[in-house]
PDB file of N, CA and C in Angstrom:
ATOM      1  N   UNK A   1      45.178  26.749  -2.934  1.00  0.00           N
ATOM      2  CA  UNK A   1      44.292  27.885  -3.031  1.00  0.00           C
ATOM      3  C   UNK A   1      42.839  27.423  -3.118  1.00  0.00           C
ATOM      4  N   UNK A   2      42.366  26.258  -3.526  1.00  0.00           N
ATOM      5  CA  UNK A   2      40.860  26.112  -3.654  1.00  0.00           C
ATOM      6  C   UNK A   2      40.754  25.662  -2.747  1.00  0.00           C
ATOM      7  N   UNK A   3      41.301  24.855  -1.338  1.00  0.00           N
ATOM      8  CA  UNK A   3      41.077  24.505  -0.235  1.00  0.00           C
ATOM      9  C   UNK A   3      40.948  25.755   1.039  1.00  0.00           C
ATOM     10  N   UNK A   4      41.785  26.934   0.658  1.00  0.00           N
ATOM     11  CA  UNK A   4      42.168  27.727   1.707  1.00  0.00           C
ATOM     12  C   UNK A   4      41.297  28.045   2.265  1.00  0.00           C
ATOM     13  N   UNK A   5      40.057  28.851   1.441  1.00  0.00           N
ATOM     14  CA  UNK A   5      38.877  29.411   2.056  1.00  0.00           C
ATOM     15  C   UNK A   5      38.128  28.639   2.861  1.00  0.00           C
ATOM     16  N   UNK A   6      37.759  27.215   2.380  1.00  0.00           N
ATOM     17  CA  UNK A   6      37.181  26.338   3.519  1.00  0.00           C
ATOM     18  C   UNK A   6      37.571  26.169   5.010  1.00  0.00           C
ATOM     19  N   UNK A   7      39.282  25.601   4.231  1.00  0.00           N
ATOM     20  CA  UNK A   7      39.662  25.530   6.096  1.00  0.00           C
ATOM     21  C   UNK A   7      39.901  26.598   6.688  1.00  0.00           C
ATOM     22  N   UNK A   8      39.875  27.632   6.655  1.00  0.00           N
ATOM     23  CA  UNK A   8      40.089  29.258   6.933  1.00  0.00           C
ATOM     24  C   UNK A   8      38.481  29.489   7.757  1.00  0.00           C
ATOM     25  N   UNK A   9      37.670  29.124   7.436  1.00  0.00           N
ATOM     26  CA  UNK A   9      36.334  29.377   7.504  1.00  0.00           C
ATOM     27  C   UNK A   9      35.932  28.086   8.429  1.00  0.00           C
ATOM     28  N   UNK A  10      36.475  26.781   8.213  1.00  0.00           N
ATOM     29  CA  UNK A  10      36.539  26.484   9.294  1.00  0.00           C
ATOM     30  C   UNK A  10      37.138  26.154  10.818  1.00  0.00           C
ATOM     31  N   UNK A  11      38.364  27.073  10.631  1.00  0.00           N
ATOM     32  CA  UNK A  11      39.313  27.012  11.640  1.00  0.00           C
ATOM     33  C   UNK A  11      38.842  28.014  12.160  1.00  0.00           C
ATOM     34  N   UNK A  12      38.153  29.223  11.667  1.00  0.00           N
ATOM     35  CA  UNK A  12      37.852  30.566  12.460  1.00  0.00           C
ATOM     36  C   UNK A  12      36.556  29.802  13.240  1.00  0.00           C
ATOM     37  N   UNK A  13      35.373  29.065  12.438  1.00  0.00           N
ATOM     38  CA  UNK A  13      34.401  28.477  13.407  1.00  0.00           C
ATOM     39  C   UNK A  13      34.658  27.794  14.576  1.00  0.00           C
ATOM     40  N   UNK A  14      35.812  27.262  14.582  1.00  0.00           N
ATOM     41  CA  UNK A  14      36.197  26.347  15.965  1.00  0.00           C
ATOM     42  C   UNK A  14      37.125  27.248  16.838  1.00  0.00           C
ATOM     43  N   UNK A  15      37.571  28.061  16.300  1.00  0.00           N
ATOM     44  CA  UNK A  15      38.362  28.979  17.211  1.00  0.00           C
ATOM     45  C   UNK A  15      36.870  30.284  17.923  1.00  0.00           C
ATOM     46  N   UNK A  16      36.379  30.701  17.232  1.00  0.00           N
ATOM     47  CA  UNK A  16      35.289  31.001  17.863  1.00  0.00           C
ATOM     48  C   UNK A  16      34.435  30.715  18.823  1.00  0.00           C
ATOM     49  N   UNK A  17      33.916  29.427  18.849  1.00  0.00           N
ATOM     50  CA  UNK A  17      33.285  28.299  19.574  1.00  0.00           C
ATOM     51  C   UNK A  17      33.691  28.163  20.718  1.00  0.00           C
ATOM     52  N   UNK A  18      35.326  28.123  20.547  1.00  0.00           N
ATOM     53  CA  UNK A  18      36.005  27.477  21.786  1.00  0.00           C
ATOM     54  C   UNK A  18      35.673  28.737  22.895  1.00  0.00           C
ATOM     55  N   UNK A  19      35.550  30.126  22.432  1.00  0.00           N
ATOM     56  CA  UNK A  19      36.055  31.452  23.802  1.00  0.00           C
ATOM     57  C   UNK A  19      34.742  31.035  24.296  1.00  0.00           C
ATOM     58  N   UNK A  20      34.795  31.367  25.445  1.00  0.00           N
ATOM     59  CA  UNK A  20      34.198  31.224  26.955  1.00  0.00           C
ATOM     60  C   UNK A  20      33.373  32.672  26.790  1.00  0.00           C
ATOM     61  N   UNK A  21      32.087  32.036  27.015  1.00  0.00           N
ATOM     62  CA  UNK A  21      31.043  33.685  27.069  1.00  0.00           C
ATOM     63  C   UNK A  21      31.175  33.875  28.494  1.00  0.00           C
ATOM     64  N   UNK A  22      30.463  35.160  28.852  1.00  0.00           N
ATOM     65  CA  UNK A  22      30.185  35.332  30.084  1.00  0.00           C
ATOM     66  C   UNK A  22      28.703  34.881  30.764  1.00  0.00           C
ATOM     67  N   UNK A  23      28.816  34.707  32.174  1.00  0.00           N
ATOM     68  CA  UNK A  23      27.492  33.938  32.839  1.00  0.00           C
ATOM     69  C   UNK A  23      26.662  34.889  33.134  1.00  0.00           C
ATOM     70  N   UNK A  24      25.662  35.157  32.692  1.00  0.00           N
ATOM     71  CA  UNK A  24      24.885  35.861  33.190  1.00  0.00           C
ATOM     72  C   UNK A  24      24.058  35.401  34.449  1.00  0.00           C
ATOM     73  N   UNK A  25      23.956  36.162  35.742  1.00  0.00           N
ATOM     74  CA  UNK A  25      23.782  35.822  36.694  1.00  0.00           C
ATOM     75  C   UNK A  25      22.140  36.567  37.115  1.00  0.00           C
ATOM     76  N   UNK A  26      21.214  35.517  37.242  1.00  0.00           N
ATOM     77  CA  UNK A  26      20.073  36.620  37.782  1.00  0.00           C
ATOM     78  C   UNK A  26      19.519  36.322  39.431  1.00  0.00           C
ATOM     79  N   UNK A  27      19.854  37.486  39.469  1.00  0.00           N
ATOM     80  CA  UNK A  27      19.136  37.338  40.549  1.00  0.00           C
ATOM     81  C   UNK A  27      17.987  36.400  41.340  1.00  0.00           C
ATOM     82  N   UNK A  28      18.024  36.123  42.283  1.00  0.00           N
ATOM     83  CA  UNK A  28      17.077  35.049  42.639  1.00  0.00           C
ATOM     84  C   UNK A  28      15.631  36.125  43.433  1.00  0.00           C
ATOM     85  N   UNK A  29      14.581  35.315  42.947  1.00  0.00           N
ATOM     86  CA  UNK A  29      13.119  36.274  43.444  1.00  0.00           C
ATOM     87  C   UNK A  29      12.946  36.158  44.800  1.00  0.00           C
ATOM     88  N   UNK A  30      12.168  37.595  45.405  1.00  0.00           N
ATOM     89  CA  UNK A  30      12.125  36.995  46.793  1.00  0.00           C
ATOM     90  C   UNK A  30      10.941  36.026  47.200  1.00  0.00           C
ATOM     91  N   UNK A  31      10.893  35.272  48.433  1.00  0.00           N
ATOM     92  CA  UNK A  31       9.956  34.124  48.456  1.00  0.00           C
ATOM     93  C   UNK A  31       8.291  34.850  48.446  1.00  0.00           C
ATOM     94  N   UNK A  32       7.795  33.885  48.183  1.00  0.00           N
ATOM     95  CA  UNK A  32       6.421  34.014  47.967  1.00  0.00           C
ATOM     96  C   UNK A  32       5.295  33.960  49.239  1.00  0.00           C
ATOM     97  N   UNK A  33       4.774  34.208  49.623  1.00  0.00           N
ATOM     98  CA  UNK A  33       4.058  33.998  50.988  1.00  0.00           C
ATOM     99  C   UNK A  33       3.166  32.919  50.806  1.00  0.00           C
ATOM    100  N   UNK A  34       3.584  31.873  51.827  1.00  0.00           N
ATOM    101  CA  UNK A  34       2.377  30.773  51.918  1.00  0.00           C
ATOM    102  C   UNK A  34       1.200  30.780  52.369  1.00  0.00           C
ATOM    103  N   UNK A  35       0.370  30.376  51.985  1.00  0.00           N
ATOM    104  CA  UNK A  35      -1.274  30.298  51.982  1.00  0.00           C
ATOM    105  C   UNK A  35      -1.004  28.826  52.713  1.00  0.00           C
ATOM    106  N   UNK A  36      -1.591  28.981  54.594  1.00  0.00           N
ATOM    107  CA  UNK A  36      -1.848  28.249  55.510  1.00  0.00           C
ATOM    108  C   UNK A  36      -3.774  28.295  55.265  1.00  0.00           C
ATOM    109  N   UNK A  37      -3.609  26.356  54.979  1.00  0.00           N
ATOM    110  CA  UNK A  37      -5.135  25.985  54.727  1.00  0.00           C
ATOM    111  C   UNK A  37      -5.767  26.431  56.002  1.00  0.00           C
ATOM    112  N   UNK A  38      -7.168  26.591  56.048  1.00  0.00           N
ATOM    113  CA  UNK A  38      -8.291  26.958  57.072  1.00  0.00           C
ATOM    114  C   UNK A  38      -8.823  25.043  57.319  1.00  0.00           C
ATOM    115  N   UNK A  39      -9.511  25.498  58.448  1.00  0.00           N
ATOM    116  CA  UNK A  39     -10.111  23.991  58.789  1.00  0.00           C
ATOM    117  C   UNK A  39     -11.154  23.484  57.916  1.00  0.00           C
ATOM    118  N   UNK A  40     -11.340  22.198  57.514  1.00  0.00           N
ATOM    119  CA  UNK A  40     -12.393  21.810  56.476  1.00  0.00           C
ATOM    120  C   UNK A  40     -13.820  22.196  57.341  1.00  0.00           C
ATOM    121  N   UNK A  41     -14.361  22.318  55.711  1.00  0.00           N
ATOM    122  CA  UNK A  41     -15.626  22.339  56.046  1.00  0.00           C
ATOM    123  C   UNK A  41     -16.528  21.151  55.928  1.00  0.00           C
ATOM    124  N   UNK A  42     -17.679  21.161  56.148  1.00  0.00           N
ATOM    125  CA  UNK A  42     -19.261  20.861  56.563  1.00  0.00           C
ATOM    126  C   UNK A  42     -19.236  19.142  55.063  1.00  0.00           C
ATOM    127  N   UNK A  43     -19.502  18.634  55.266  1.00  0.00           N
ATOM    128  CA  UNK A  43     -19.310  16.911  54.223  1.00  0.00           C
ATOM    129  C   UNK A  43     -20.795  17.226  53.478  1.00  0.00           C
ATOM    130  N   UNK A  44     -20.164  17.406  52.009  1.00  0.00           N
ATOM    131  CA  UNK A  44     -21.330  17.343  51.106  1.00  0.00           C
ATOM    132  C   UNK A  44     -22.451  16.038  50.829  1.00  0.00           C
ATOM    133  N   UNK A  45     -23.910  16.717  50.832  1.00  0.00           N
ATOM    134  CA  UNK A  45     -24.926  15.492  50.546  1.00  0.00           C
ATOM    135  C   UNK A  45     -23.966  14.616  49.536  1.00  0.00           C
ATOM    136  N   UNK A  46     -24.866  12.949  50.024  1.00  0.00           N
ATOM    137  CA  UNK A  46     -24.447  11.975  49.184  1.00  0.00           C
ATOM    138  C   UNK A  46     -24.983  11.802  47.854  1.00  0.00           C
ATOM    139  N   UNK A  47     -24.615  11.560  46.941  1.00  0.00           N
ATOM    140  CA  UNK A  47     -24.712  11.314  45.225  1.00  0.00           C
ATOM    141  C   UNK A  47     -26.373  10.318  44.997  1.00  0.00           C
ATOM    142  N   UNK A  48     -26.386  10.619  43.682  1.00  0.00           N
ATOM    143  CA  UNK A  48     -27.399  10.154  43.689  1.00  0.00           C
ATOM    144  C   UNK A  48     -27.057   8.290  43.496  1.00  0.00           C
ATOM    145  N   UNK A  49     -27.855   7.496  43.790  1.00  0.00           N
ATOM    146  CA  UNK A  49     -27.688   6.003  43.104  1.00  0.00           C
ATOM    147  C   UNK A  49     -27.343   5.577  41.872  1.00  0.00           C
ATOM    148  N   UNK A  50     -26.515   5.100  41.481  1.00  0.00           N
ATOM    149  CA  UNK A  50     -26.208   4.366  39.736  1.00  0.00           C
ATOM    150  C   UNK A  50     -27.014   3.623  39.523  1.00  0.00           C
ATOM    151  N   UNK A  51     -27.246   3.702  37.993  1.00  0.00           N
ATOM    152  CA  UNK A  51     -28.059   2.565  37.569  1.00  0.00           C
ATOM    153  C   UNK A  51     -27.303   1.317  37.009  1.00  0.00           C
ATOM    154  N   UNK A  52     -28.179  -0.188  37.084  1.00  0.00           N
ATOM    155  CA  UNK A  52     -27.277  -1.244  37.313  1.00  0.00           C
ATOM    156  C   UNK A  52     -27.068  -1.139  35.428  1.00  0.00           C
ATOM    157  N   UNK A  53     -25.584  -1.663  35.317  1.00  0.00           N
ATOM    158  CA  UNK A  53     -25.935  -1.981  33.755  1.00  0.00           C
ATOM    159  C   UNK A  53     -26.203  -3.077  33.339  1.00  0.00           C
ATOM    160  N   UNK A  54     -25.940  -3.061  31.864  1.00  0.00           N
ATOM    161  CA  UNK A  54     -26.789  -4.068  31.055  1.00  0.00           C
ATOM    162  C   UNK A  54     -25.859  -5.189  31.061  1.00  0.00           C
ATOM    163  N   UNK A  55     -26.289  -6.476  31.076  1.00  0.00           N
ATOM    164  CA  UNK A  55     -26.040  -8.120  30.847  1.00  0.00           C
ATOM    165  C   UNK A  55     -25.005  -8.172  29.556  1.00  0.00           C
ATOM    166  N   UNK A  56     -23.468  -8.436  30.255  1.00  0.00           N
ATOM    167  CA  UNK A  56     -22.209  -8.636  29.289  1.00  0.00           C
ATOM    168  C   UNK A  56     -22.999  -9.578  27.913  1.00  0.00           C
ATOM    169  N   UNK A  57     -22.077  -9.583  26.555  1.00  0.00           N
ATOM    170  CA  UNK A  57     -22.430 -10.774  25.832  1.00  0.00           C
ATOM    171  C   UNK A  57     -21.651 -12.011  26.283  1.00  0.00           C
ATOM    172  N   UNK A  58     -22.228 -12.936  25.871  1.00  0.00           N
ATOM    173  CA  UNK A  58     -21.323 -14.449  25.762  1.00  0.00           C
ATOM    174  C   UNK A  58     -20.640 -14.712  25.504  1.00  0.00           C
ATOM    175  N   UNK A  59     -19.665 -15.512  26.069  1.00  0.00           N
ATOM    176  CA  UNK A  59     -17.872 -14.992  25.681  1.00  0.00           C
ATOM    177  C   UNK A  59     -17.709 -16.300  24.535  1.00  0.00           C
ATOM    178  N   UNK A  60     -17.051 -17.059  23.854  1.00  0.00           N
ATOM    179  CA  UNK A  60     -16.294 -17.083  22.914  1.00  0.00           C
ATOM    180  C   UNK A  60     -16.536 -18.732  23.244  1.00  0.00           C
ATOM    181  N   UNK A  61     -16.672 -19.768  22.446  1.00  0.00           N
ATOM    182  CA  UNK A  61     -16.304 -21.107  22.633  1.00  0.00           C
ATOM    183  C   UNK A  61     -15.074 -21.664  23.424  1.00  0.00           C
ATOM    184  N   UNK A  62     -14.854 -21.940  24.073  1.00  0.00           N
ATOM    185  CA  UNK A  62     -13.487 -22.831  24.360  1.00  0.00           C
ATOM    186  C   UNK A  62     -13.110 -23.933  23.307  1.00  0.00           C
ATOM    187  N   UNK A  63     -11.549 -23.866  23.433  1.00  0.00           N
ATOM    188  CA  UNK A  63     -10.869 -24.664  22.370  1.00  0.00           C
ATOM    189  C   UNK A  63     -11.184 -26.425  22.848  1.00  0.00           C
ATOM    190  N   UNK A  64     -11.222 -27.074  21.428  1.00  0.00           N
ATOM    191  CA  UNK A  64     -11.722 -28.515  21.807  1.00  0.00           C
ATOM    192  C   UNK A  64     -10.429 -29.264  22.797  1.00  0.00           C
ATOM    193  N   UNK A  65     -11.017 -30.227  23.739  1.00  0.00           N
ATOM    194  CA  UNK A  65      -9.933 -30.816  24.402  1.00  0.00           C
ATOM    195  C   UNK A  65      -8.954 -31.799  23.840  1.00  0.00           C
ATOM    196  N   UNK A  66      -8.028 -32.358  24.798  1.00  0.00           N
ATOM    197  CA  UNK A  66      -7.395 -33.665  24.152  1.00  0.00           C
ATOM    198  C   UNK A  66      -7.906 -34.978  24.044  1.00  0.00           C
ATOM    199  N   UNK A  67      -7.100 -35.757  23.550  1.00  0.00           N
ATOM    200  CA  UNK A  67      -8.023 -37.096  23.536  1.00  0.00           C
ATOM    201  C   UNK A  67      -7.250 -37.528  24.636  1.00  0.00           C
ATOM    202  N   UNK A  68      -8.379 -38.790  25.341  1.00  0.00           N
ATOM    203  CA  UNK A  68      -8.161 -39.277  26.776  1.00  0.00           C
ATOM    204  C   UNK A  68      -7.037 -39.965  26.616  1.00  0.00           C
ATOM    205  N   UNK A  69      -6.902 -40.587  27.758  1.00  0.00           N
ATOM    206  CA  UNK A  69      -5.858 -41.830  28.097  1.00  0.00           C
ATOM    207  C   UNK A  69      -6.721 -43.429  27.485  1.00  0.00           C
ATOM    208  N   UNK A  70      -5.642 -44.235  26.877  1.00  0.00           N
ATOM    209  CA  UNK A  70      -6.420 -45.041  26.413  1.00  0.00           C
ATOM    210  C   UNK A  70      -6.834 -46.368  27.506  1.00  0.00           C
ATOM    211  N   UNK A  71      -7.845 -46.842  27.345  1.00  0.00           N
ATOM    212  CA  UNK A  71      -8.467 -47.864  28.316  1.00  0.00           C
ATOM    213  C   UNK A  71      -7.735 -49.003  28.430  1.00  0.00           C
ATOM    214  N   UNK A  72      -7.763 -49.834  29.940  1.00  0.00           N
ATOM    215  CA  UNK A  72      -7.554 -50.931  29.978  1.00  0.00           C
ATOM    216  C   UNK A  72      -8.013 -52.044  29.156  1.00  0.00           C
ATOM    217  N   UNK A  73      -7.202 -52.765  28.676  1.00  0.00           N
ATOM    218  CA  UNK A  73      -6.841 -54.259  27.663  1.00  0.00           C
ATOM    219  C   UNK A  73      -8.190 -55.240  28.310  1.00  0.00           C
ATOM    220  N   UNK A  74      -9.333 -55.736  27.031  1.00  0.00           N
ATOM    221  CA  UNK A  74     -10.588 -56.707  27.915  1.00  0.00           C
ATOM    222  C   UNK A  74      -9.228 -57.590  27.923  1.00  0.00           C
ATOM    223  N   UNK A  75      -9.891 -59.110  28.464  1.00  0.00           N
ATOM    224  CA  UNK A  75      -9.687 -60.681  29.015  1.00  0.00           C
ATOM    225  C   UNK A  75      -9.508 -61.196  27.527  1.00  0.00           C
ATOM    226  N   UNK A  76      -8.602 -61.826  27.211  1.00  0.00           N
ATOM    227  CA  UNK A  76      -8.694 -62.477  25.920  1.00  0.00           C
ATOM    228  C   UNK A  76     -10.026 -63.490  25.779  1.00  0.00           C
ATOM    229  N   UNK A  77     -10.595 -63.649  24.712  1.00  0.00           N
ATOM    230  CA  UNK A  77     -11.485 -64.721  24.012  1.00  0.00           C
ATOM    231  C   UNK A  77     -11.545 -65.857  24.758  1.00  0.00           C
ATOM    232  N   UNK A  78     -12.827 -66.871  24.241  1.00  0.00           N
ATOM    233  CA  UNK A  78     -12.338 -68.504  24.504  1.00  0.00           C
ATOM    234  C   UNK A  78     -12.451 -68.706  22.712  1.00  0.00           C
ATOM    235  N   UNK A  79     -12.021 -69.592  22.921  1.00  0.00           N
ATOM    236  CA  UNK A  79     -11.611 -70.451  21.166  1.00  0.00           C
ATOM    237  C   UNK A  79     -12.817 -70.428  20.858  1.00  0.00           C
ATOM    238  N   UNK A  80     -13.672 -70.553  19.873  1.00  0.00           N
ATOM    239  CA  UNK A  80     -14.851 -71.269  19.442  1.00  0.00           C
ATOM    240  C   UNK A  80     -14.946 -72.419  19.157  1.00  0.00           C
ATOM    241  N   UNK A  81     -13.886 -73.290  19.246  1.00  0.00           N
ATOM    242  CA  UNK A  81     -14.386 -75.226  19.337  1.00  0.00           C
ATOM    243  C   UNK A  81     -14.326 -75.353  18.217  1.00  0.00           C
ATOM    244  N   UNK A  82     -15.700 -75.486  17.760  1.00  0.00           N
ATOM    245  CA  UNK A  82     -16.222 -76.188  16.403  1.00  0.00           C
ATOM    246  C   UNK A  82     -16.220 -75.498  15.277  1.00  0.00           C
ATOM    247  N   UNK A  83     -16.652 -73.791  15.799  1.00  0.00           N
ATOM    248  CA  UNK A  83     -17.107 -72.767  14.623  1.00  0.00           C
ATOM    249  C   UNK A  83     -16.337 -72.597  13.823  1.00  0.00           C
ATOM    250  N   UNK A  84     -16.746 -72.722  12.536  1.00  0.00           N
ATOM    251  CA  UNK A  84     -15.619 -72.313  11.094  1.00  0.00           C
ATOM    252  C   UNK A  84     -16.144 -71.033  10.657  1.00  0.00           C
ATOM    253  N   UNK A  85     -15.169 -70.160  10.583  1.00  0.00           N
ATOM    254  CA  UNK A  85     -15.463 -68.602   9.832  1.00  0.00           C
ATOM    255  C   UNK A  85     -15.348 -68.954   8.362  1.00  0.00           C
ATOM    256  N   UNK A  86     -16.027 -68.155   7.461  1.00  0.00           N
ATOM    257  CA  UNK A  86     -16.006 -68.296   6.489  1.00  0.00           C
ATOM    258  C   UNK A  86     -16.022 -66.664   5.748  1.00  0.00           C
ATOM    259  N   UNK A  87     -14.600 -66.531   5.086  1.00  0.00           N
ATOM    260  CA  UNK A  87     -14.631 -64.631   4.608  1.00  0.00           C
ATOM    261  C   UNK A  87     -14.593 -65.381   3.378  1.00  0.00           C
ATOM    262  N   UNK A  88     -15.639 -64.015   2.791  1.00  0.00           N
ATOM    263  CA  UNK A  88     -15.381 -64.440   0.899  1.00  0.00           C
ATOM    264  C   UNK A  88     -14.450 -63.536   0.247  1.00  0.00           C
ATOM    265  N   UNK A  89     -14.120 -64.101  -0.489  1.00  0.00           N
ATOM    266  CA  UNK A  89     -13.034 -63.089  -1.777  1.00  0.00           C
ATOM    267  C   UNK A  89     -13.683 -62.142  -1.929  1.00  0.00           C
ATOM    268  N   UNK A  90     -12.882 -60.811  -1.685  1.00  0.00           N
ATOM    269  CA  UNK A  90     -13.569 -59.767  -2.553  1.00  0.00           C
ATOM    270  C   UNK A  90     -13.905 -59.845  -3.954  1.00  0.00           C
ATOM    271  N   UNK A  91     -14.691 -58.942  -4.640  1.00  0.00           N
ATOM    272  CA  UNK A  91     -14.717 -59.249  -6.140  1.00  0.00           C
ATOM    273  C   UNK A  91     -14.221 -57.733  -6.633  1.00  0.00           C
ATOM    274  N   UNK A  92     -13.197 -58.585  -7.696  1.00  0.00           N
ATOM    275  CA  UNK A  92     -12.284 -57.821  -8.688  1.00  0.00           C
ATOM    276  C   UNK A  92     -12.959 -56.075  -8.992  1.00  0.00           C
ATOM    277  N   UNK A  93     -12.139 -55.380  -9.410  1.00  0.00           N
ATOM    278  CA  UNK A  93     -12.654 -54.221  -9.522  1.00  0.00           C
ATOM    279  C   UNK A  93     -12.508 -54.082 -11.227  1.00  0.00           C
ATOM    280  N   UNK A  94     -13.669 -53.380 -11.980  1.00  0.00           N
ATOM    281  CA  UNK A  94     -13.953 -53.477 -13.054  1.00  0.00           C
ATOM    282  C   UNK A  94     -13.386 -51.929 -13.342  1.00  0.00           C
TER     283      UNK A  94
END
């Protein structure tokens, strides 16, 4: 009994739904009479001149490039013979 009324109410909605209305049919209008263009006329004066505009701003930096290809290797050294290098010790840090 506390279900009945629902499905009752909704079995009548779908049984309703389902019948087939009738089509109403209208009549179709009769055609309209076409409007056949006339020959063109006479070419209107030309416009006046534009004025030039104003000078764009400056566009934007370009992004920095890559680094090159690295250079060909110099000729190795000659010995220095006789010359003695001489590096001094660093001194200690205080």
């Amino acid at each position: 009994m506390k279900y009945s009324i629902v499905v009752a109410a909704a079995v009548s909605a779908l049984a309703l739904s389902a019948c087939e209305r009738a089509t109403v049919v209208v009549p179709a209008a009769p055609p309209a009479a076409v409007a056949v263009p006339g020959p063109a006329g006479p070419q209107g004066a030309p416009g006046a001149p534009a004025e030039k505009g104003a000078t764009g701003a400056m566009g934007a930096t370009g992004a920095e490039g890559v680094q090159g290809a690295e250079g060909v290797k110099g000729d190795k050294g000659k010995t220095g013979g006789d010359t003695i290098v001489v590096v001094p010790v660093p001194a200690p840090n205080r």
